[in-house]
Protein backbone atom coordinates (compact mmCIF):
# COMPACT_ATOMS: atom_id res chain seq x y z
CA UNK A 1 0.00 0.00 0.00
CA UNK A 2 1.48 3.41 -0.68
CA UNK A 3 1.75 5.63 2.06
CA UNK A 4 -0.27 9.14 1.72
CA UNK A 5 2.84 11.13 2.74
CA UNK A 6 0.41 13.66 4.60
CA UNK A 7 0.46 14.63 8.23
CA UNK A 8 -2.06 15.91 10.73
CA UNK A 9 -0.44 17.42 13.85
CA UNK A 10 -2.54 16.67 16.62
CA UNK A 11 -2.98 18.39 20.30
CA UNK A 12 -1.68 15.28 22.47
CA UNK A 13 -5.23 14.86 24.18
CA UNK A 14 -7.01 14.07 21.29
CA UNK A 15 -5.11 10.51 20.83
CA UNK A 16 -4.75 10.46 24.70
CA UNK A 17 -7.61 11.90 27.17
CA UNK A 18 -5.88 10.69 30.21
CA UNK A 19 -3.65 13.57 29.99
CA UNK A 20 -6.40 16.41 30.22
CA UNK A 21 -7.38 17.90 34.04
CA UNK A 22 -9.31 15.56 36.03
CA UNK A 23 -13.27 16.25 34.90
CA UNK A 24 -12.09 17.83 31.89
CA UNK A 25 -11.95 14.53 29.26
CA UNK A 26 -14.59 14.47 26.21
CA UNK A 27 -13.51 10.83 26.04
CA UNK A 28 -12.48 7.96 28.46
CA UNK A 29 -9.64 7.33 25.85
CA UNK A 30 -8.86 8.78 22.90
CA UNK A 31 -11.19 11.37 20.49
CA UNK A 32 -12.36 8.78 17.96
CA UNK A 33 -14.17 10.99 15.98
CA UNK A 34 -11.29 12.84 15.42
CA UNK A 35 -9.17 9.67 14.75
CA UNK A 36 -11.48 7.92 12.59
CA UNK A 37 -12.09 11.44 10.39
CA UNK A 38 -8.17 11.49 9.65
CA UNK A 39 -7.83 7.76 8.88
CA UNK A 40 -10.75 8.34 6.25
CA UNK A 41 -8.68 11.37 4.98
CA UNK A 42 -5.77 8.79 4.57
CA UNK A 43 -3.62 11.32 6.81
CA UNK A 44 -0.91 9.96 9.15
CA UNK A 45 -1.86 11.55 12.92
CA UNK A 46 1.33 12.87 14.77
CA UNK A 47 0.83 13.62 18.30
CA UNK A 48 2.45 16.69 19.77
CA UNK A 49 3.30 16.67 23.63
CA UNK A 50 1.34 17.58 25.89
CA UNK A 51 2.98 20.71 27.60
CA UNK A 52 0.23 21.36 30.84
CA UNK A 53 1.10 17.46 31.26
CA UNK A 54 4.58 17.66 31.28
CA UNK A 55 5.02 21.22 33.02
CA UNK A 56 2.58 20.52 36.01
CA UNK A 57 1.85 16.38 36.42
CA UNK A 58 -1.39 14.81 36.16
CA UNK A 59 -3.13 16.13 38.67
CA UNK A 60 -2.51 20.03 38.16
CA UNK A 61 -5.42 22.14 38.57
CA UNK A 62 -7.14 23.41 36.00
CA UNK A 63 -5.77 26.76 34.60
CA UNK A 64 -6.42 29.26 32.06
CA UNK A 65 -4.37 30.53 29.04
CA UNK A 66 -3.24 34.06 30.96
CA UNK A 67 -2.49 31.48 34.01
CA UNK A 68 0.27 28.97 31.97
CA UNK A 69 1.74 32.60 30.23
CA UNK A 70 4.46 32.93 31.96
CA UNK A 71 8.34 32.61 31.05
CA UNK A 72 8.79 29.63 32.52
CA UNK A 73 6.31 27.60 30.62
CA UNK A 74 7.34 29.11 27.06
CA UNK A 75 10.59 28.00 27.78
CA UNK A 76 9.32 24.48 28.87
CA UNK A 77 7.32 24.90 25.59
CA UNK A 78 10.38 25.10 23.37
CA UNK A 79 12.31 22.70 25.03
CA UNK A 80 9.98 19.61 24.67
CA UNK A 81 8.99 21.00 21.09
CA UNK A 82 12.78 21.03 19.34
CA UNK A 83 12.48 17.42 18.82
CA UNK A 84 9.41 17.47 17.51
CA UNK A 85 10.18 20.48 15.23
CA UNK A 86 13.26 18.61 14.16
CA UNK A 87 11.45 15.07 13.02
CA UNK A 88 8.33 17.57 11.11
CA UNK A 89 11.31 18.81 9.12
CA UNK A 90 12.70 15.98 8.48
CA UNK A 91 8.84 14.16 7.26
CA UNK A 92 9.23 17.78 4.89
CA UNK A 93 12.80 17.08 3.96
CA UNK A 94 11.38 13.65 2.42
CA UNK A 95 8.82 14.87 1.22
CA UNK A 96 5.85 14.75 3.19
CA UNK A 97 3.20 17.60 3.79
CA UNK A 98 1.72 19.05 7.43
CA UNK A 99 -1.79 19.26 5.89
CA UNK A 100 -3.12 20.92 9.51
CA UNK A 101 -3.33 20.26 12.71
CA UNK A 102 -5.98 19.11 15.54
CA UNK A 103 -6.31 21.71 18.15
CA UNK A 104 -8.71 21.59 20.77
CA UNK A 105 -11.40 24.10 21.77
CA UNK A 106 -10.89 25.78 25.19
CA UNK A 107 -7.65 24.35 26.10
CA UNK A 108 -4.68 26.53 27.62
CA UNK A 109 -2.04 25.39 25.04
CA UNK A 110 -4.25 24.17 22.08
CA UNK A 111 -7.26 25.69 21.37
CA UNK A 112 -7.03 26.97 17.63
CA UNK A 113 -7.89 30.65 18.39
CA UNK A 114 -5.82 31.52 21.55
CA UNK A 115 -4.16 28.74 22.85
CA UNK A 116 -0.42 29.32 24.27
CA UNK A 117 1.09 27.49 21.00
CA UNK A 118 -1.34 29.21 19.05
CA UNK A 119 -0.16 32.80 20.06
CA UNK A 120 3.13 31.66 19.82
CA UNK A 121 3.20 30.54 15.95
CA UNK A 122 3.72 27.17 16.43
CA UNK A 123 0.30 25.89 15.31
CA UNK A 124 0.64 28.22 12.63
């Protein structure tokens, strides 16, 4: 089978719930919806990192965008995202295309309009 060479980027919650603020999931696992619409698009799904996850643990409380602006989490935002930016280039370098990305509504770091990586030009 050939592959499709396109690439969604996807918000880490939407392949993995578990990681959003207790009370906060959509899903007990992953957003299937979402997964099953970009397997009928014939798009590979890359999963970004979840940043709240990684900054603050599973059990941080829930926080708003103007709460997780600080200096300290853009700087934990770059640092966990250099890989990632690195292997996207390379997928371009061979020719694949980032045909969009999955953000999710009302989240600090993800949602499509005003999330941290939003405002930052990395879901861009």
């Amino acid at each position: 089978m050939q592959r499709s060479k396109k690439i969604i980027v996807a918000s880490h919650c939407v392949i993995n719930q578990n990681a959003v603020v207790e009370g906060e999931a959509r899903s007990p696992g992953v957003m299937k919806a979402a997964v099953d619409w970009t397997y009928e698009q014939g798009y590979g799904l890359f999963q970004l990192p979840c940043p709240e996850f990684t900054f603050l643990g599973p059990e941080r409380p829930p926080m708003t965008v103007e709460e997780y602006d600080t200096p300290e989490f853009r700087s934990h935002n770059r640092k966990i995202l250099q890989p990632v930016v690195e292997q996207l280039k390379t997928y371009q370098d061979h020719g694949y295309s980032i045909v969009g990305g999955l953000g999710i509504s009302g989240s600090p770091s993800f949602d499509p309009g005003k999330g941290i990586f939003h405002s930052a030009g990395l879901t861009d």
